[in-house]
Structures are given as C-alpha cells and as structure tokens.
Protein backbone atom coordinates (compact mmCIF):
# COMPACT_ATOMS: atom_id res chain seq x y z
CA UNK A 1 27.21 -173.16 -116.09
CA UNK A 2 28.80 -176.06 -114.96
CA UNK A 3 32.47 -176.55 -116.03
CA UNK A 4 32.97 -179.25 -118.70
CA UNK A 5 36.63 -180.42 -117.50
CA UNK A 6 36.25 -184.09 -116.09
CA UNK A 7 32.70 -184.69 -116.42
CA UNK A 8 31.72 -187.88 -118.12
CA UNK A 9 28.68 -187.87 -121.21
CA UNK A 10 27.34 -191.23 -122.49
CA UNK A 11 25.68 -190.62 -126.03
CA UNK A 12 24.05 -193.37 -128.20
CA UNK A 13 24.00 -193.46 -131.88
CA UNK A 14 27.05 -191.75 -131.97
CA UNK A 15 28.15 -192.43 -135.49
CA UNK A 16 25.89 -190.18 -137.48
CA UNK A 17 23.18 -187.69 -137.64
CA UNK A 18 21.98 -185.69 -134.56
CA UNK A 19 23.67 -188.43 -132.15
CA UNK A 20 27.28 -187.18 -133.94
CA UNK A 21 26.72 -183.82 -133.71
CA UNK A 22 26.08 -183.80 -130.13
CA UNK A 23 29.18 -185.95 -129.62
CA UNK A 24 31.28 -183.48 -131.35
CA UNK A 25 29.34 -180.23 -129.88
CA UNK A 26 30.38 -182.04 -126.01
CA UNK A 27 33.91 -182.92 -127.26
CA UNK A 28 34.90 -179.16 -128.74
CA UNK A 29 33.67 -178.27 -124.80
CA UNK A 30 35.86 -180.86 -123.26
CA UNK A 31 33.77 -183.60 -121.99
CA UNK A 32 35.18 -186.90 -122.07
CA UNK A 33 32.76 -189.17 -124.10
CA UNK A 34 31.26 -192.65 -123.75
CA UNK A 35 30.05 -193.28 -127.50
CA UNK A 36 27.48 -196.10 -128.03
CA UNK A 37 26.35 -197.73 -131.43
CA UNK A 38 25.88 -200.64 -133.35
CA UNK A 39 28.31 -200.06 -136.02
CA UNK A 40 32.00 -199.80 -134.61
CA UNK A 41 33.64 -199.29 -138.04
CA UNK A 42 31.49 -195.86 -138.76
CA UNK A 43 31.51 -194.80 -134.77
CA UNK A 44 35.60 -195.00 -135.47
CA UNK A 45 35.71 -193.59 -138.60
CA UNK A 46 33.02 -190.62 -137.90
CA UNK A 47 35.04 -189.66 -134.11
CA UNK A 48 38.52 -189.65 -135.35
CA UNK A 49 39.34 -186.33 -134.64
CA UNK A 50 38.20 -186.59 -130.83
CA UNK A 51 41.07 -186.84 -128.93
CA UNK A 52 41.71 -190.71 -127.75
CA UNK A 53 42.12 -190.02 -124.24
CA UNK A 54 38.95 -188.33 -123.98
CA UNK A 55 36.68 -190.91 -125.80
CA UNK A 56 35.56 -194.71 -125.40
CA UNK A 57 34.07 -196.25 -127.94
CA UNK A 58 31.79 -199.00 -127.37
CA UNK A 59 29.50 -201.36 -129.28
CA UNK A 60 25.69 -200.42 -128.37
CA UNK A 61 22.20 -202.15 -129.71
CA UNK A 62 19.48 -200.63 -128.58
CA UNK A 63 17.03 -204.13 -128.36
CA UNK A 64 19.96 -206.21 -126.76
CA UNK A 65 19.61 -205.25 -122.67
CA UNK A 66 22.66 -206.32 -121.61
CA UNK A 67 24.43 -204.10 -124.44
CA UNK A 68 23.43 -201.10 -122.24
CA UNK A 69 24.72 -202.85 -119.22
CA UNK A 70 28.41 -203.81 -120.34
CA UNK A 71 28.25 -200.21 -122.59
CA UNK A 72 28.11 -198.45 -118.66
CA UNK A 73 30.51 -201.07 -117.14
CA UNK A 74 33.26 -200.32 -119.88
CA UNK A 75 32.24 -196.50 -119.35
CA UNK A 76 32.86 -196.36 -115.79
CA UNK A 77 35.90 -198.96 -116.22
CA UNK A 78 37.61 -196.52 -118.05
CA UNK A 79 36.76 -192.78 -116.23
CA UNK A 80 35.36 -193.93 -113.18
CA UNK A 81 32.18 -191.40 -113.38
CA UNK A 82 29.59 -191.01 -115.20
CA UNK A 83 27.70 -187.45 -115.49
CA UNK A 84 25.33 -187.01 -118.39
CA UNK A 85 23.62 -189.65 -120.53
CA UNK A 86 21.86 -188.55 -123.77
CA UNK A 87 19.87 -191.02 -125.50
CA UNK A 88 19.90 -190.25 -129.49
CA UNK A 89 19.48 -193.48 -131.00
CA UNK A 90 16.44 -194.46 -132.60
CA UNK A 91 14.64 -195.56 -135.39
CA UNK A 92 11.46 -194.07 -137.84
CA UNK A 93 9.20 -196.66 -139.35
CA UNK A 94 6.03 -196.18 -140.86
CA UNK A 95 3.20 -198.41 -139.67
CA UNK A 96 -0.63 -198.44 -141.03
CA UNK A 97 -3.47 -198.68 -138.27
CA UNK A 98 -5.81 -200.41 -140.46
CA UNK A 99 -3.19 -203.31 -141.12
CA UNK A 100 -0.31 -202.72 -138.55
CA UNK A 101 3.09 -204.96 -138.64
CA UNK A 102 3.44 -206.04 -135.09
CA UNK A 103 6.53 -206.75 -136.17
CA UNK A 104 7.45 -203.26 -136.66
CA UNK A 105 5.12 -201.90 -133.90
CA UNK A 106 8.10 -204.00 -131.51
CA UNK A 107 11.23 -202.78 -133.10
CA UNK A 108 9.75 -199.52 -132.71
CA UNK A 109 9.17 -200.19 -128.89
CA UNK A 110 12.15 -201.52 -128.36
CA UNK A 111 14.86 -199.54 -129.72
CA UNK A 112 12.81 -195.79 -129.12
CA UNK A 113 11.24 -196.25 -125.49
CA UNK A 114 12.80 -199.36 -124.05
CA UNK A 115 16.31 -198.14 -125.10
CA UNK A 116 16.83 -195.57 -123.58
CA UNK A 117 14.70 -196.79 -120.38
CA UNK A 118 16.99 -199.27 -120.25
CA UNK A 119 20.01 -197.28 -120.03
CA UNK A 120 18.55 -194.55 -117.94
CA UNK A 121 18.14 -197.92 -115.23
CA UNK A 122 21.67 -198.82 -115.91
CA UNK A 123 23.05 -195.78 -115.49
CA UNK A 124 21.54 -194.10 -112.49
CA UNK A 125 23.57 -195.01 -109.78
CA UNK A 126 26.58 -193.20 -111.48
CA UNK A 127 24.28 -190.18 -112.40
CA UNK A 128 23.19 -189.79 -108.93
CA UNK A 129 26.75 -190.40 -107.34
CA UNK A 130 27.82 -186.96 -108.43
CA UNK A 131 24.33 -185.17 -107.45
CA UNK A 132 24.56 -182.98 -110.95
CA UNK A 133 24.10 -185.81 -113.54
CA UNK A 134 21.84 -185.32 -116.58
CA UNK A 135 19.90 -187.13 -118.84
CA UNK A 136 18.92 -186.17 -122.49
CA UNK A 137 16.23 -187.66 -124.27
CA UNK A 138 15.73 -187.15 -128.03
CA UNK A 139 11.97 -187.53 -128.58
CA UNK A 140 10.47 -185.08 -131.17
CA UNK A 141 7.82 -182.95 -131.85
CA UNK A 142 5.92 -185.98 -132.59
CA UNK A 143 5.42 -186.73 -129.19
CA UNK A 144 3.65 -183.65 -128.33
CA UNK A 145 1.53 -183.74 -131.56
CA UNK A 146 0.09 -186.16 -133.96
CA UNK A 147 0.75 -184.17 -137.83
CA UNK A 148 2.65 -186.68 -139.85
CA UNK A 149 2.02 -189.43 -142.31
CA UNK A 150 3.97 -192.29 -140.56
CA UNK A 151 0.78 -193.33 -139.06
CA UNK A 152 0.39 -194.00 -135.31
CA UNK A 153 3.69 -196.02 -133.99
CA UNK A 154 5.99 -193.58 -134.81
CA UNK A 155 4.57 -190.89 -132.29
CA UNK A 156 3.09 -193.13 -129.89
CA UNK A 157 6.96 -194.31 -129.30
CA UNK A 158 8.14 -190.75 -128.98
CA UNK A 159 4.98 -189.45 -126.43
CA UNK A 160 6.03 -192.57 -124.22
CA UNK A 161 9.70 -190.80 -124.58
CA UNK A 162 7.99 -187.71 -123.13
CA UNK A 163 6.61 -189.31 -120.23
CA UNK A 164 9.74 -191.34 -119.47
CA UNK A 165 11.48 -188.09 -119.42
CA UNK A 166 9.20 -186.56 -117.10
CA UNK A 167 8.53 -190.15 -114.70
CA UNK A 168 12.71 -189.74 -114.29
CA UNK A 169 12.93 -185.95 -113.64
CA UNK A 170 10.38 -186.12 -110.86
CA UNK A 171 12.19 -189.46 -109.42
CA UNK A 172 15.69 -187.96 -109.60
CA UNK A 173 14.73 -184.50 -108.85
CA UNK A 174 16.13 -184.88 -105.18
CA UNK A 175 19.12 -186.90 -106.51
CA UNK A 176 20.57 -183.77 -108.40
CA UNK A 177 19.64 -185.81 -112.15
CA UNK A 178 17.94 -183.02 -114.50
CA UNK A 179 16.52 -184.73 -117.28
CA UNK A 180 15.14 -182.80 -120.18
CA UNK A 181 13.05 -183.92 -123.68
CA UNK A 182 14.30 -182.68 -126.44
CA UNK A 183 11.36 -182.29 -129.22
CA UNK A 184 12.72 -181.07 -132.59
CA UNK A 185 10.52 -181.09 -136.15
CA UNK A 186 12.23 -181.73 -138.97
CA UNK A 187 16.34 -182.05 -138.65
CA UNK A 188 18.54 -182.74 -141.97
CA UNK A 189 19.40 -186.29 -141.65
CA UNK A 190 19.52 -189.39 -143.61
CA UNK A 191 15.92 -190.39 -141.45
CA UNK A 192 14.24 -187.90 -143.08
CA UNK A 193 15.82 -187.68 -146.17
CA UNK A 194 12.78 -189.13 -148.26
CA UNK A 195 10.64 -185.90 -147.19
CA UNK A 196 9.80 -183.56 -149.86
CA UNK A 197 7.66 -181.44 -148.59
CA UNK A 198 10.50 -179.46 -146.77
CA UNK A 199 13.46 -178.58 -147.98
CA UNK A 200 17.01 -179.99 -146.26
CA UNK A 201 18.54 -176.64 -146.01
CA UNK A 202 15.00 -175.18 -144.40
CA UNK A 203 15.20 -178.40 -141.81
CA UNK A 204 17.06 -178.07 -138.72
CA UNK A 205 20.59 -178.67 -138.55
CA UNK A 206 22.02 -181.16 -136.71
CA UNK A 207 24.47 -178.95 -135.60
CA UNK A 208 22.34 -176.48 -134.18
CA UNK A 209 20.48 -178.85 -132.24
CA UNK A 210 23.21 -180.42 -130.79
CA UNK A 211 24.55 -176.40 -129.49
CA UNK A 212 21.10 -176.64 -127.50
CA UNK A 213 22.03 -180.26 -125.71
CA UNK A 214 25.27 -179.17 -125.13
CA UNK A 215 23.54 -175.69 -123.56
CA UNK A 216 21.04 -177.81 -121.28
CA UNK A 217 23.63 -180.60 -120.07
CA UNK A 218 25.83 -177.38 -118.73
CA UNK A 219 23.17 -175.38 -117.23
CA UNK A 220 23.42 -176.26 -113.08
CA UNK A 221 20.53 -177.79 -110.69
CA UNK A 222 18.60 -174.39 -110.53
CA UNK A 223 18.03 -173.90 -114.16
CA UNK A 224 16.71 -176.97 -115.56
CA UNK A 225 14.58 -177.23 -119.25
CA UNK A 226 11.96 -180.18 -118.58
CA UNK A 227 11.36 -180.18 -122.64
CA UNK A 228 12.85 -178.49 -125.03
CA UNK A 229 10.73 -177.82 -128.44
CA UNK A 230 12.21 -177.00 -131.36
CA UNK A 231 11.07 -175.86 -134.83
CA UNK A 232 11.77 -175.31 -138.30
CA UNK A 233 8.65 -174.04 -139.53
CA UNK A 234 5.39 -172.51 -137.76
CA UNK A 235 3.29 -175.28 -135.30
CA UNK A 236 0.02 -174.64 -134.31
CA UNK A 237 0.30 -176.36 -131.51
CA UNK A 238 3.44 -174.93 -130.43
C-alpha cells in the first residue's frame, strides 16, 4: 500500500454525499486534500474538522472549463504535487426519449463526462510527475447496464464515464496513472432520495463506498482495479 503522508488528492463535489465521504475517508488517512465545488459556504461548513494545513478549498463548476484549470493551479500553488484526482461531482436528471430536453441532455454532458474529462486534461502533467498518480471516476452501475426509469441520458453519460476511464488507464498506463471506475447501485444520498422502491438504510452508504476509493487510491502500480462494481441488492448482470 502506498503510504498516505505527503501525497496530494483532488476530489470534486466535496461538500456532500459520496464526494464528502471520500474527502473525509482520505483525510482520517492523512492525505492532504484539494476540495472542489460550487458552493464554498457548505464545502467550509461540511470540512471543518479537516485539519487547515492539510486542506485547500477551492471554488469548482463542473460546466465552467477554466474552473478546473485555476482549481489545479491553486492546488499545486499551495502543495506543489498533485497525486490522485477523484472525480465525484455530478448530476441525475431524468430525460424522456420520445420528447427529450436538449437542454437537459447538455447539462448532463457537461457536468458528468466533460467534467471530469476536463480535469483529468488539466491535471495530468502533475499525476504523471510522480509516476504513482491516480484517478477515480464515479460512474455507476448505470453505465454498465440500462435498468432504471430516468430514461436514456442518465446512463448514456455514465457508460461514456466508463470508457473515459478506460481511454485514460490505457494512455497513462506507462506513466504510472492507475485509473479505476467506480460503479455503485443505489447509495443513500439526497440524489436518490425520491426512490421508493429501496429503502435508505438497504442503499449503500456513502461511507462504505468511500472505504473502497480510499482502498484503490492506496493500492501501488501492480495491483490496480480497472472498475470497481458495487451493489446493494442482487444484478443480473453483475
């Protein structure tokens, strides 16, 4: 395992939900943290118990480019490294095929594939530098299965996660970058908190999810998880 102390993790939609969990899982370890999100107030307010010297906290939106760019400036302003990136944030909208919203077909594109694409680009100079750097992105089971009702945008977004995950494994394999999917069902947040059909407690904690990231960000070069499925009741296709 590779040892925590002075290694650098960039996480997105730090200020709730799975995206806080992992932040906290990584600080408990002793990573410093680079936390991205939109809303500063709640990113302060939910990460007050991280230790300041360990943490920057910086404003992120996922559809605004050059967010990403001065969110990995600031990052490597302050610590000078950069070692893992996961990429949490991300949005669920339902869309219909018969009469789609390409307005909402675009938000979806923007803020689940093109965000973290976007910072992936940024950040891979840093993530190479160190030839152990890691990338984590949070797709879901929905992109290696169609069994919802949110209609098709939804898990097209999340299968183009997928293949971003594996396009940037295979191009940073030599580099030392191990970049893994992470596909979990249902997980107890506020995204999912209209669904009746399973129970919150019987959902997948965010906690528990976020003991797995912290698990595949430490594990070294020769051990890496390409995807990572994860489930809270029986799949047939899993």
């Amino acid at each position: 395992m590779l040892d925590p102390n002075g290694r650098v993790i960039m996480v997105s939609g730090a200020n709730r939900g799975i995206g806080l969990a992992i932040a906290k899982a990584l600080a408990q370890r002793g990573y410093s943290l680079s936390l991205g999100a939109r809303d500063q107030e709640a990113l302060a307010a939910a990460t007050a118990d991280v230790p300041g010297e360990r943490v920057e906290r910086c404003f992120y939106e996922a559809t605004a480019p050059e967010s990403a760019e001065a969110w990995v400036a600031d990052t490597i302003a302050r610590f000078g490294r950069l070692d893992g990136l996961v990429n949490t944030a991300g949005i669920l909208r339902r869309t219909a095929l018969e009469t789609p919203s390409e307005e909402i077909l675009n938000e979806l594109w923007q803020v689940n594939v093109l965000g973290p694409f976007t910072l992936t680009r940024v950040a891979l100079p840093h993530l190479k530098a160190g030839g152990q750097g890691r990338v984590v992105n949070l797709a879901s089971l929905s992109g290696k299965r169609v069994a919802s009702g949110n209609g098709p945008g939804y898990p097209m977004t999340k299968f183009a996660v997928v293949a971003l995950t594996h396009a940037t494994r295979q191009l940073l394999w030599d580099d030392g970058v191990r970049v893994t999917a992470v596909c979990p069902g249902y997980v107890s947040t506020d995204m999912v908190a209209d669904v009746t059909s399973h129970a919150q407690e019987a959902m997948t904690q965010p906690e528990d999810l976020a003991e797995l990231v912290a698990t595949v960000i430490a594990l070294p070069n020769s051990a890496s998880v390409p995807e990572l499925l994860v489930n809270c009741r029986l799949e047939d296709t899993v």
